[in-house]
PDB file of N, CA and C in Angstrom:
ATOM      1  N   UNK A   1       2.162  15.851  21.946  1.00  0.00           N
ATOM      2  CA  UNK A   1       1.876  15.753  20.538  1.00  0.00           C
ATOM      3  C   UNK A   1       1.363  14.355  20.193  1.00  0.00           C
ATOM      4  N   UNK A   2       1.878  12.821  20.563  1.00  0.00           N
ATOM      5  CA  UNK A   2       1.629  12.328  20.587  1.00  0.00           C
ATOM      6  C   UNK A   2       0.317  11.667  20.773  1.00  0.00           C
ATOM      7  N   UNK A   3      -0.426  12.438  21.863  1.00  0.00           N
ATOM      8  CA  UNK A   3      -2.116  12.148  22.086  1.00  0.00           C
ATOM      9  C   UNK A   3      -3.007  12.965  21.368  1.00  0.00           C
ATOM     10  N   UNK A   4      -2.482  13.916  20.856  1.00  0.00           N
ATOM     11  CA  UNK A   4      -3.275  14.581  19.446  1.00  0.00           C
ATOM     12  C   UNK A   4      -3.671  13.837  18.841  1.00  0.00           C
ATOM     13  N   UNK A   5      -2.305  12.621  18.221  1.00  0.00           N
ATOM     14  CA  UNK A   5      -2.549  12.085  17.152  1.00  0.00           C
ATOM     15  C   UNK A   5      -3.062  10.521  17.515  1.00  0.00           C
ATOM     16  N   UNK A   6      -3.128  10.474  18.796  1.00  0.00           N
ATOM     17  CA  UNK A   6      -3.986   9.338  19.474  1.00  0.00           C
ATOM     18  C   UNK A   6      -2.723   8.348  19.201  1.00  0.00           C
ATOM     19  N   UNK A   7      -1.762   8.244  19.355  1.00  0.00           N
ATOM     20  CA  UNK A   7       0.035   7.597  19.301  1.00  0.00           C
ATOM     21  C   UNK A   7       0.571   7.230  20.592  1.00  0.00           C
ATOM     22  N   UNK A   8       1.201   6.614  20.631  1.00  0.00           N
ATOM     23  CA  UNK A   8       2.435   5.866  21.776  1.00  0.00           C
ATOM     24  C   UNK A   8       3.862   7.226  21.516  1.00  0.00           C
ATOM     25  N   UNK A   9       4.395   7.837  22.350  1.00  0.00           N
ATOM     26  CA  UNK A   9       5.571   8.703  22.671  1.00  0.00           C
ATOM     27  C   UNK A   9       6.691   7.600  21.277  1.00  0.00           C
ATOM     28  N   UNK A  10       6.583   6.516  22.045  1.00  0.00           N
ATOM     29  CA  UNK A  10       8.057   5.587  20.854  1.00  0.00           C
ATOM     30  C   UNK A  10       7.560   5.403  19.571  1.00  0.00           C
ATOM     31  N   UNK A  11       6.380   5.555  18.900  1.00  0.00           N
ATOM     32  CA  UNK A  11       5.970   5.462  17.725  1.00  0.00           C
ATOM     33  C   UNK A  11       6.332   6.934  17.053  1.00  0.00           C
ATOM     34  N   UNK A  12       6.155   8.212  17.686  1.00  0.00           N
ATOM     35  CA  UNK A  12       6.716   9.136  17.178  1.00  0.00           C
ATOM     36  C   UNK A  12       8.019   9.642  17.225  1.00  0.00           C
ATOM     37  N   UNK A  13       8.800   9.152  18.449  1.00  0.00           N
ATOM     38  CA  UNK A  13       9.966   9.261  18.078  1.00  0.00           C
ATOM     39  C   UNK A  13      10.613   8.071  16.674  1.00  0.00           C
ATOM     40  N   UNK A  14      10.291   7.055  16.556  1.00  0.00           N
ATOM     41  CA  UNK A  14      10.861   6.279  15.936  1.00  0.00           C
ATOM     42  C   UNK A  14      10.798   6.928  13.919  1.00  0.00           C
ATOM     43  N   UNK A  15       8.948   7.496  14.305  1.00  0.00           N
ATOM     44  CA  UNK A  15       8.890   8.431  13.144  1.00  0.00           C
ATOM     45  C   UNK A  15      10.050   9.733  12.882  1.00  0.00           C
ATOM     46  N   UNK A  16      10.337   9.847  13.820  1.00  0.00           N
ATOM     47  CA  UNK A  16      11.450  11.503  13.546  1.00  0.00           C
ATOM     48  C   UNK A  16      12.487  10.379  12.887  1.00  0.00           C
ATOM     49  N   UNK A  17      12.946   9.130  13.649  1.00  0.00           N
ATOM     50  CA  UNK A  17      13.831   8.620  13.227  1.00  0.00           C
ATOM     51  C   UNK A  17      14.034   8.429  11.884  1.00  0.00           C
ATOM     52  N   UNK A  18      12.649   8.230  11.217  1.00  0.00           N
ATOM     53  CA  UNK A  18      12.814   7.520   9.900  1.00  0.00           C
ATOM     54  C   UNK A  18      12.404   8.708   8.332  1.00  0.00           C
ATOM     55  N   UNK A  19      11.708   9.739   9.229  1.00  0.00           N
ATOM     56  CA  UNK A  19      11.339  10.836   8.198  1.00  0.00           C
ATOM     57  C   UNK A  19      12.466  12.056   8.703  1.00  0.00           C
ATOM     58  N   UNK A  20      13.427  12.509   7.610  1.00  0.00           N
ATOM     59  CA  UNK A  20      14.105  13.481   7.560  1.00  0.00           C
ATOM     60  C   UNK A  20      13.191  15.151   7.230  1.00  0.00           C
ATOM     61  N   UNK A  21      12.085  15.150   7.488  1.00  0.00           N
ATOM     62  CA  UNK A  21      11.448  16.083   7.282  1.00  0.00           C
ATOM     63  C   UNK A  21      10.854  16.823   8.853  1.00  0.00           C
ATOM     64  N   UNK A  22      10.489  15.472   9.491  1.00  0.00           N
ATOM     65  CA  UNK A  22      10.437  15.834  10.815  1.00  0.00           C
ATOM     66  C   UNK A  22      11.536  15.834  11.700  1.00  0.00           C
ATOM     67  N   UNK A  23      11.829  17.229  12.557  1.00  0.00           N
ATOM     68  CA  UNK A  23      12.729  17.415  13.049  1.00  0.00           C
ATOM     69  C   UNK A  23      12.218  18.469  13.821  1.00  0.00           C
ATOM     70  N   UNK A  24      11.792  18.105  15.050  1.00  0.00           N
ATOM     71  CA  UNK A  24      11.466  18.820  16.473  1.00  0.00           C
ATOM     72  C   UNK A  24      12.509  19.239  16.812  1.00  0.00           C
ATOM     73  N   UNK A  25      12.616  20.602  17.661  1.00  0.00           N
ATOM     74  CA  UNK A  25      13.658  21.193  18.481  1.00  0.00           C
ATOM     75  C   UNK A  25      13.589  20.426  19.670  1.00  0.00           C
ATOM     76  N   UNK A  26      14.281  20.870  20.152  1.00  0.00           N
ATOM     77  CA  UNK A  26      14.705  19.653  21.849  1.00  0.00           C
ATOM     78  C   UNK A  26      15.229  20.902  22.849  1.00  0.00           C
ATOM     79  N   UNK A  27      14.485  20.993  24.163  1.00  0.00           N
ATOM     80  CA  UNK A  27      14.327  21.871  24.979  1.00  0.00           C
ATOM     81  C   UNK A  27      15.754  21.159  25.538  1.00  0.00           C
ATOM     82  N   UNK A  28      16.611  21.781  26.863  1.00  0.00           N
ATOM     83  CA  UNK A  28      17.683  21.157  27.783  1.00  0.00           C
ATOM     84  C   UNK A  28      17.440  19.760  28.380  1.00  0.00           C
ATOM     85  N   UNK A  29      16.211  19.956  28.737  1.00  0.00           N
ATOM     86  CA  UNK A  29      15.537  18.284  29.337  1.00  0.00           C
ATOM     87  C   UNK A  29      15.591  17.909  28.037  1.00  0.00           C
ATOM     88  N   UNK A  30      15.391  17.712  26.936  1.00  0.00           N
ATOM     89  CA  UNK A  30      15.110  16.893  25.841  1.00  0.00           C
ATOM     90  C   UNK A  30      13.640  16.606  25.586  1.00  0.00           C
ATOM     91  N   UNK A  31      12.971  17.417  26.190  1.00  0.00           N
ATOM     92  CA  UNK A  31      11.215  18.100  25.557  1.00  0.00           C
ATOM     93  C   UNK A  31      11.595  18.128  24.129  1.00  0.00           C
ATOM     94  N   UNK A  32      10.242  17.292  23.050  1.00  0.00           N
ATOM     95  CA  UNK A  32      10.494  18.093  22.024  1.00  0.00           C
ATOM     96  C   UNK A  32       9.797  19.277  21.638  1.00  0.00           C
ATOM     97  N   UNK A  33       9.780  20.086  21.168  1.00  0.00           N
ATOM     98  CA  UNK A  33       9.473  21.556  20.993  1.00  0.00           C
ATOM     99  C   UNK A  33       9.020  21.716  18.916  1.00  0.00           C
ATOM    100  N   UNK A  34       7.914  21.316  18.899  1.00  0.00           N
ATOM    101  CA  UNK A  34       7.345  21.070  17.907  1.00  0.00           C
ATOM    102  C   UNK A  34       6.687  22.639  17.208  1.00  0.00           C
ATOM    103  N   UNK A  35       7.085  23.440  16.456  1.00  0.00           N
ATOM    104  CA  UNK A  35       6.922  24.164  15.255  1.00  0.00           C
ATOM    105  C   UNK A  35       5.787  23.769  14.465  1.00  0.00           C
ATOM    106  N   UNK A  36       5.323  24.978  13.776  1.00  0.00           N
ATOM    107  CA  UNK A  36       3.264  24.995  13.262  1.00  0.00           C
ATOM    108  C   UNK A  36       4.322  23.893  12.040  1.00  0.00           C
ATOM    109  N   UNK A  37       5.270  23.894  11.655  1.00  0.00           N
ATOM    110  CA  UNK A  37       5.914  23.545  10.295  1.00  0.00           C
ATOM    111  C   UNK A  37       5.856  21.819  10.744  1.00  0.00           C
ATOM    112  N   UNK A  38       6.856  21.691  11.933  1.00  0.00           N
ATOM    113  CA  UNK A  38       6.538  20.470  12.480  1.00  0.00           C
ATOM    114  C   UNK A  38       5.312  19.365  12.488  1.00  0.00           C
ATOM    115  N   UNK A  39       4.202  20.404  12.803  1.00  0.00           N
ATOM    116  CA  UNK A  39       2.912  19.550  13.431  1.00  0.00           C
ATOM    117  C   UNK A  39       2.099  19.478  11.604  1.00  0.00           C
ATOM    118  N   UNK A  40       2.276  20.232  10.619  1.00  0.00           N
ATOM    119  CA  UNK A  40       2.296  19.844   9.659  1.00  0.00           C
ATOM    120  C   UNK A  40       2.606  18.617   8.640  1.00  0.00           C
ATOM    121  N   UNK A  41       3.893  18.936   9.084  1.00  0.00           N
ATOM    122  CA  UNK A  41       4.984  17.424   8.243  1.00  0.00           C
ATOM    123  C   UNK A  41       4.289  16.097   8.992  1.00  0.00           C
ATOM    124  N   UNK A  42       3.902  16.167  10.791  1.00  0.00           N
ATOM    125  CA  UNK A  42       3.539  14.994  11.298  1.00  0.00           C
ATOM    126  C   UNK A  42       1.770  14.581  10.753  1.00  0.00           C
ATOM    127  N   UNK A  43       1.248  15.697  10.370  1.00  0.00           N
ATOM    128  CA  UNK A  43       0.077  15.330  10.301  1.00  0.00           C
ATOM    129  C   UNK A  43       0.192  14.584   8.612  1.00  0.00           C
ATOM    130  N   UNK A  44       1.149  15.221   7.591  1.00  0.00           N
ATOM    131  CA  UNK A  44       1.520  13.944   6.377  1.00  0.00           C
ATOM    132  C   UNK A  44       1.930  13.242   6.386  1.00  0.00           C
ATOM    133  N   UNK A  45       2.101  12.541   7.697  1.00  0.00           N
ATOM    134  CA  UNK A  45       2.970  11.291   7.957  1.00  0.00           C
ATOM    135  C   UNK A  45       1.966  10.733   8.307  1.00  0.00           C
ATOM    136  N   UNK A  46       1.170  11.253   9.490  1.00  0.00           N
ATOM    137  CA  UNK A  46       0.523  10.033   9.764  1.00  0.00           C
ATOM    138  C   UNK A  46      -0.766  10.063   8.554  1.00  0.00           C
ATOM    139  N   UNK A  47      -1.535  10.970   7.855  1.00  0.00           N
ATOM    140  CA  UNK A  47      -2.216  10.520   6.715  1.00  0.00           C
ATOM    141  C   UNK A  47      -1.396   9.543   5.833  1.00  0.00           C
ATOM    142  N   UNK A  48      -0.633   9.447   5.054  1.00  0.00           N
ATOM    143  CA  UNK A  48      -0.083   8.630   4.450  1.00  0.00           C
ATOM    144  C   UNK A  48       0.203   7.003   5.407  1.00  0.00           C
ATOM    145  N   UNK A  49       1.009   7.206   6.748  1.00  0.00           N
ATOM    146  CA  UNK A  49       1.062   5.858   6.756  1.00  0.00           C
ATOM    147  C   UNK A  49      -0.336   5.494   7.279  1.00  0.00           C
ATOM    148  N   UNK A  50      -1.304   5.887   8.230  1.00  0.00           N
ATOM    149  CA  UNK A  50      -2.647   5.272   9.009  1.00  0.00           C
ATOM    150  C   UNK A  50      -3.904   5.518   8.004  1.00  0.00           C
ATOM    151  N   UNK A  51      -3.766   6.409   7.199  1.00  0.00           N
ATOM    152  CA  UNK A  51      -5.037   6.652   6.673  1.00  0.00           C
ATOM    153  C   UNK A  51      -4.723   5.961   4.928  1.00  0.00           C
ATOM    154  N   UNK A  52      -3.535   6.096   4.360  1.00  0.00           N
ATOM    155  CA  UNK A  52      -3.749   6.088   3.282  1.00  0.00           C
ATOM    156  C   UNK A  52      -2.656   4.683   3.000  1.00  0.00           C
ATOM    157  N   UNK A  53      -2.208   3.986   4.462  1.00  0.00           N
ATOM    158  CA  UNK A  53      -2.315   2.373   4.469  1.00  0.00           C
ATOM    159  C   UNK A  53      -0.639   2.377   3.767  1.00  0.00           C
ATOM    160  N   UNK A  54       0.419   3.618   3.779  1.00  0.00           N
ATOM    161  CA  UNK A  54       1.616   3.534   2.741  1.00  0.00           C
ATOM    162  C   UNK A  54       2.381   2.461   3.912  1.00  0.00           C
ATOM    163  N   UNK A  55       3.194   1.744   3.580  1.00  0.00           N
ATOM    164  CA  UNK A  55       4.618   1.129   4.424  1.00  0.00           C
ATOM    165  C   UNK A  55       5.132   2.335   4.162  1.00  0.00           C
ATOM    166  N   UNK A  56       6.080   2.675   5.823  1.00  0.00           N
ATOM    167  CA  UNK A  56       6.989   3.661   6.305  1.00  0.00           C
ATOM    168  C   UNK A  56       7.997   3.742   4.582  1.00  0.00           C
ATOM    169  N   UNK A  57       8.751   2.704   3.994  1.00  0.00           N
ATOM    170  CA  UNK A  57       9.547   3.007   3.364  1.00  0.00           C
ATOM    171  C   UNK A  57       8.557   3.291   1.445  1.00  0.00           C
ATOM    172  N   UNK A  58       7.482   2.980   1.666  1.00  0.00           N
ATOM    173  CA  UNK A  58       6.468   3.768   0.610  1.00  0.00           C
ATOM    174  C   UNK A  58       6.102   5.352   0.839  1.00  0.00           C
ATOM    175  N   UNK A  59       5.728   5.567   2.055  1.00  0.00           N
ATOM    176  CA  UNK A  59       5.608   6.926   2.680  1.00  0.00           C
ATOM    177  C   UNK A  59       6.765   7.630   2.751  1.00  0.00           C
ATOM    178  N   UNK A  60       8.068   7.379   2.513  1.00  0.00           N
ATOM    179  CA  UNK A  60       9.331   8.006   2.517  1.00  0.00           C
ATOM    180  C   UNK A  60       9.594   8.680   1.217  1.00  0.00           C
ATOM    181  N   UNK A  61       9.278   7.139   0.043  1.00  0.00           N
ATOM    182  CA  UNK A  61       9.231   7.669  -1.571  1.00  0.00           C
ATOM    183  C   UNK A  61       8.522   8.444  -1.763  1.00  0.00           C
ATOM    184  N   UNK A  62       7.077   7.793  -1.240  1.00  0.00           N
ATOM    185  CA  UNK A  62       6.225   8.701  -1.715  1.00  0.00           C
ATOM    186  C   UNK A  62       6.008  10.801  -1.492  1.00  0.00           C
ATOM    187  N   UNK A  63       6.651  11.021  -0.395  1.00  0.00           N
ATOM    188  CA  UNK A  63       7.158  12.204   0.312  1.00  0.00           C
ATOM    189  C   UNK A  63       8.463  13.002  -0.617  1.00  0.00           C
ATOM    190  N   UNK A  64       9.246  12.302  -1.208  1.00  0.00           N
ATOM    191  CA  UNK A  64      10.418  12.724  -1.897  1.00  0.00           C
ATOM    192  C   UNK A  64       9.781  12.985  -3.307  1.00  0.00           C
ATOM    193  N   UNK A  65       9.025  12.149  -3.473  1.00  0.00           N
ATOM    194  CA  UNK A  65       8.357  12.257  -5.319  1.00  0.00           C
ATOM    195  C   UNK A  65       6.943  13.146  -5.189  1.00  0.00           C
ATOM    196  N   UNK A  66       6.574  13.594  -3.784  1.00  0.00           N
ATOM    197  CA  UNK A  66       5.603  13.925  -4.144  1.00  0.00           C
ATOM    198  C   UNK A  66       4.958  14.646  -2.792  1.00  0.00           C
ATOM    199  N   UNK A  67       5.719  15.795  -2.194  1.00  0.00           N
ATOM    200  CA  UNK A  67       5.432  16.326  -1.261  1.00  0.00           C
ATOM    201  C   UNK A  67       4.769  17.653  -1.290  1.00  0.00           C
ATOM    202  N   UNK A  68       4.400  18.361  -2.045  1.00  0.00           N
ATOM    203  CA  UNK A  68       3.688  19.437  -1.920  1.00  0.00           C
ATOM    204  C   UNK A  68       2.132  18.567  -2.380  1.00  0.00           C
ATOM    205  N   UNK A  69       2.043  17.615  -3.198  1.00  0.00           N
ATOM    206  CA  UNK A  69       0.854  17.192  -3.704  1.00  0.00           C
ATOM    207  C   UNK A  69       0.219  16.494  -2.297  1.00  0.00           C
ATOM    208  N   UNK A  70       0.972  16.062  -1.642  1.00  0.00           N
ATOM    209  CA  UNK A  70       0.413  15.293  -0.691  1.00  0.00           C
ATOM    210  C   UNK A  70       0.608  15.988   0.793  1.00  0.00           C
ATOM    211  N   UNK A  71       1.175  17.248   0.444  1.00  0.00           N
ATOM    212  CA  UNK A  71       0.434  18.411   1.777  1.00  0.00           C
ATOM    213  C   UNK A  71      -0.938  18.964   1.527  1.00  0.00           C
ATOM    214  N   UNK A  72      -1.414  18.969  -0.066  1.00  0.00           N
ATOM    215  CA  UNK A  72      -2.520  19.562  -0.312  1.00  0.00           C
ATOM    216  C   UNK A  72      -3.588  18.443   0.143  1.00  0.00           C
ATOM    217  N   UNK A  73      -3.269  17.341  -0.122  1.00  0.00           N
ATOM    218  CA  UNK A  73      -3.994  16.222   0.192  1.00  0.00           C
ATOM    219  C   UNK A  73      -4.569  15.792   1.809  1.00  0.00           C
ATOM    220  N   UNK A  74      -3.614  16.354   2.301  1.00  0.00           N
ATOM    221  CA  UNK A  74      -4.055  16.767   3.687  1.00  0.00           C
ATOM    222  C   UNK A  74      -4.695  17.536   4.125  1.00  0.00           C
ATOM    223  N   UNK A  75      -4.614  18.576   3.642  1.00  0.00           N
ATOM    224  CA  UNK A  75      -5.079  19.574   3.398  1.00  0.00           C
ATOM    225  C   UNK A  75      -6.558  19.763   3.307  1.00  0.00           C
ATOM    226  N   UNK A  76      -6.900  18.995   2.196  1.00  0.00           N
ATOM    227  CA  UNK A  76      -8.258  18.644   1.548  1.00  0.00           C
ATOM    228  C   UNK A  76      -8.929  17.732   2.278  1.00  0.00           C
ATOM    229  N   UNK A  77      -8.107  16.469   2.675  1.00  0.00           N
ATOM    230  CA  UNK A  77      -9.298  15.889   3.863  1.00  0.00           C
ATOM    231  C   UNK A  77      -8.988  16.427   4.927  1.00  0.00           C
ATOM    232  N   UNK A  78      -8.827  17.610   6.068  1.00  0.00           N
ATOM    233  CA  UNK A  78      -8.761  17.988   7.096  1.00  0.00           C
ATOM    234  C   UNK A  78     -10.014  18.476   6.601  1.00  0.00           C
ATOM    235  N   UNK A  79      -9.784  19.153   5.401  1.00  0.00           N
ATOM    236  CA  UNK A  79     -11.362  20.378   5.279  1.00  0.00           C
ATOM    237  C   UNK A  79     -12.853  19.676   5.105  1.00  0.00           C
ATOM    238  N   UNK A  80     -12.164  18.819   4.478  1.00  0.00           N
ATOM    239  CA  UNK A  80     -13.424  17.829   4.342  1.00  0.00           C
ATOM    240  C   UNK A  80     -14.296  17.181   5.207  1.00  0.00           C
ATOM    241  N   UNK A  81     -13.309  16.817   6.215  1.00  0.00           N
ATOM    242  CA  UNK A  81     -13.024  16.589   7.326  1.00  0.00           C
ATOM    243  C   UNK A  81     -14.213  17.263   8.719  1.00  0.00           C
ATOM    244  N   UNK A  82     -13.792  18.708   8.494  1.00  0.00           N
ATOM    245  CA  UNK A  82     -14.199  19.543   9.411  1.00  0.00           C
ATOM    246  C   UNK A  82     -15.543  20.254   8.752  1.00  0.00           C
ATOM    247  N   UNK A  83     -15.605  20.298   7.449  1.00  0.00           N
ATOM    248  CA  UNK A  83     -16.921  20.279   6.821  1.00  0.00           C
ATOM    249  C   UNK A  83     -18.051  19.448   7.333  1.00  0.00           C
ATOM    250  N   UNK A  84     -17.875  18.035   7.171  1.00  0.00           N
ATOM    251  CA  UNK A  84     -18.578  16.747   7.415  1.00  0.00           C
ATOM    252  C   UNK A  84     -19.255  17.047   8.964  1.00  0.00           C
ATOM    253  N   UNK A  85     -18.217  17.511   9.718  1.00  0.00           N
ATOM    254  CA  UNK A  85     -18.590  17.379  11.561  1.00  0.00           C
ATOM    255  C   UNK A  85     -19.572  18.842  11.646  1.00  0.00           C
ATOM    256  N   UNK A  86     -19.743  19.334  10.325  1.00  0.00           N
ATOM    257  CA  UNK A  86     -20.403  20.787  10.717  1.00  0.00           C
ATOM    258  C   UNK A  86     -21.667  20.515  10.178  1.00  0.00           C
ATOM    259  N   UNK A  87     -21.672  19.573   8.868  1.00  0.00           N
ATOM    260  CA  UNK A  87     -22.937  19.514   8.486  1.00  0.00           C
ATOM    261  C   UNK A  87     -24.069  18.730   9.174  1.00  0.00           C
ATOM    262  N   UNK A  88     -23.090  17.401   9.983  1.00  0.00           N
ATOM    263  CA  UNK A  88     -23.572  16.567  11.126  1.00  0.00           C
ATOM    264  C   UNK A  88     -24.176  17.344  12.476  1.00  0.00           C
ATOM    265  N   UNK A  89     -23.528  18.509  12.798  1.00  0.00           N
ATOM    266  CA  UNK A  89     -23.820  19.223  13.470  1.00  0.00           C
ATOM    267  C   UNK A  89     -25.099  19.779  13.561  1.00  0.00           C
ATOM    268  N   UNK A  90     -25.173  20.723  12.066  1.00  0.00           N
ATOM    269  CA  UNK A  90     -26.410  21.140  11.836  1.00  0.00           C
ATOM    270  C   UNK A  90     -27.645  20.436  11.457  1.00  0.00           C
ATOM    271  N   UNK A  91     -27.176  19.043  10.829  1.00  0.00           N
ATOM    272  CA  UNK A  91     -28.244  18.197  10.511  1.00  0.00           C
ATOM    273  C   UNK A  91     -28.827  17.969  12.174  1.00  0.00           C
ATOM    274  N   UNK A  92     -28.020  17.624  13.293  1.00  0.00           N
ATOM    275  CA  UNK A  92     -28.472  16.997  14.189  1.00  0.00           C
ATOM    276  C   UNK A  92     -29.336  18.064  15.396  1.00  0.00           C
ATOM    277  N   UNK A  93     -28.807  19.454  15.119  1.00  0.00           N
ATOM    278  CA  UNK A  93     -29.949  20.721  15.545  1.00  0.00           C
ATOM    279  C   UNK A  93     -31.045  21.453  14.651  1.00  0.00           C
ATOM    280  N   UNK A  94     -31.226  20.738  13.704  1.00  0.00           N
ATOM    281  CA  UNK A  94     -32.770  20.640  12.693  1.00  0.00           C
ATOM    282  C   UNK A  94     -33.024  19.513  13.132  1.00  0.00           C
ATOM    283  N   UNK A  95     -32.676  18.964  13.861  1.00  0.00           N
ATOM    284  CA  UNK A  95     -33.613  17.198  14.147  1.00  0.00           C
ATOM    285  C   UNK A  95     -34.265  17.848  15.708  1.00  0.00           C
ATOM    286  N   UNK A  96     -33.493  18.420  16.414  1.00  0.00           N
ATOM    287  CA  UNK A  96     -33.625  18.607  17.619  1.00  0.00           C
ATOM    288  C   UNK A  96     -35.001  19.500  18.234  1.00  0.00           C
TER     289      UNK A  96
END
C-alpha cells in the first residue's frame, strides 16, 4: 500500500498511529490487510496532509469537523484528476 502512495512502510504506519479512522486488519504475521473503506480513508489523509499542505494535527481537526466534505473533495480531484490524463491522452493522438 505504501508504494501506491509513493510512501516509506514507517510513514504509514505512524499515520494509522495518529488517524483513528484508519485501521487496517492485521493478518497472523502482522500483514496489514487493507479494506476498499481503508484505502479510502488513506487516500484523505494523504490529500489533506501532501496535497492540501494540512499539519497531521490540522488534518485530524480538519477530518472530525469535516469528513464527508473532504471525502467528496477527493473525490473530485481523483476525477479531475483522471479526466486531465484522458484529455492529454487524446490531445497527444490528434497530434500523432
Amino acid at each position: 500500500m505504501a508504494q501506491w502512495f509513493n510512501m516509506k512502510p514507517s510513514l504509514l504506519r505512524f499515520w494509522e498511529n495518529e488517524f483513528d479512522i484508519l485501521k487496517p486488519r492485521k493478518n497472523k504475521k502482522g500483514d496489514r490487510l487493507f479494506r476498499p473503506e481503508d484505502v479510502k480513508n488513506l487516500r484523505l489523509i494523504y490529500y489533506l496532509l501532501r496535497q492540501q499542505k494540512y499539519s497531521v494535527e490540522g488534518a485530524r481537526q480538519y477530518l472530525k469537523d469535516n469528513q464527508k466534505k473532504a471525502a467528496m473533495q477527493v473525490q473530485l480531484v481523483e476525477s479531475l484528476t483522471k479526466f486531465r490524463s484522458f484529455l492529454l491522452e487524446m490531445r497527444a493522438n490528434l497530434g500523432a
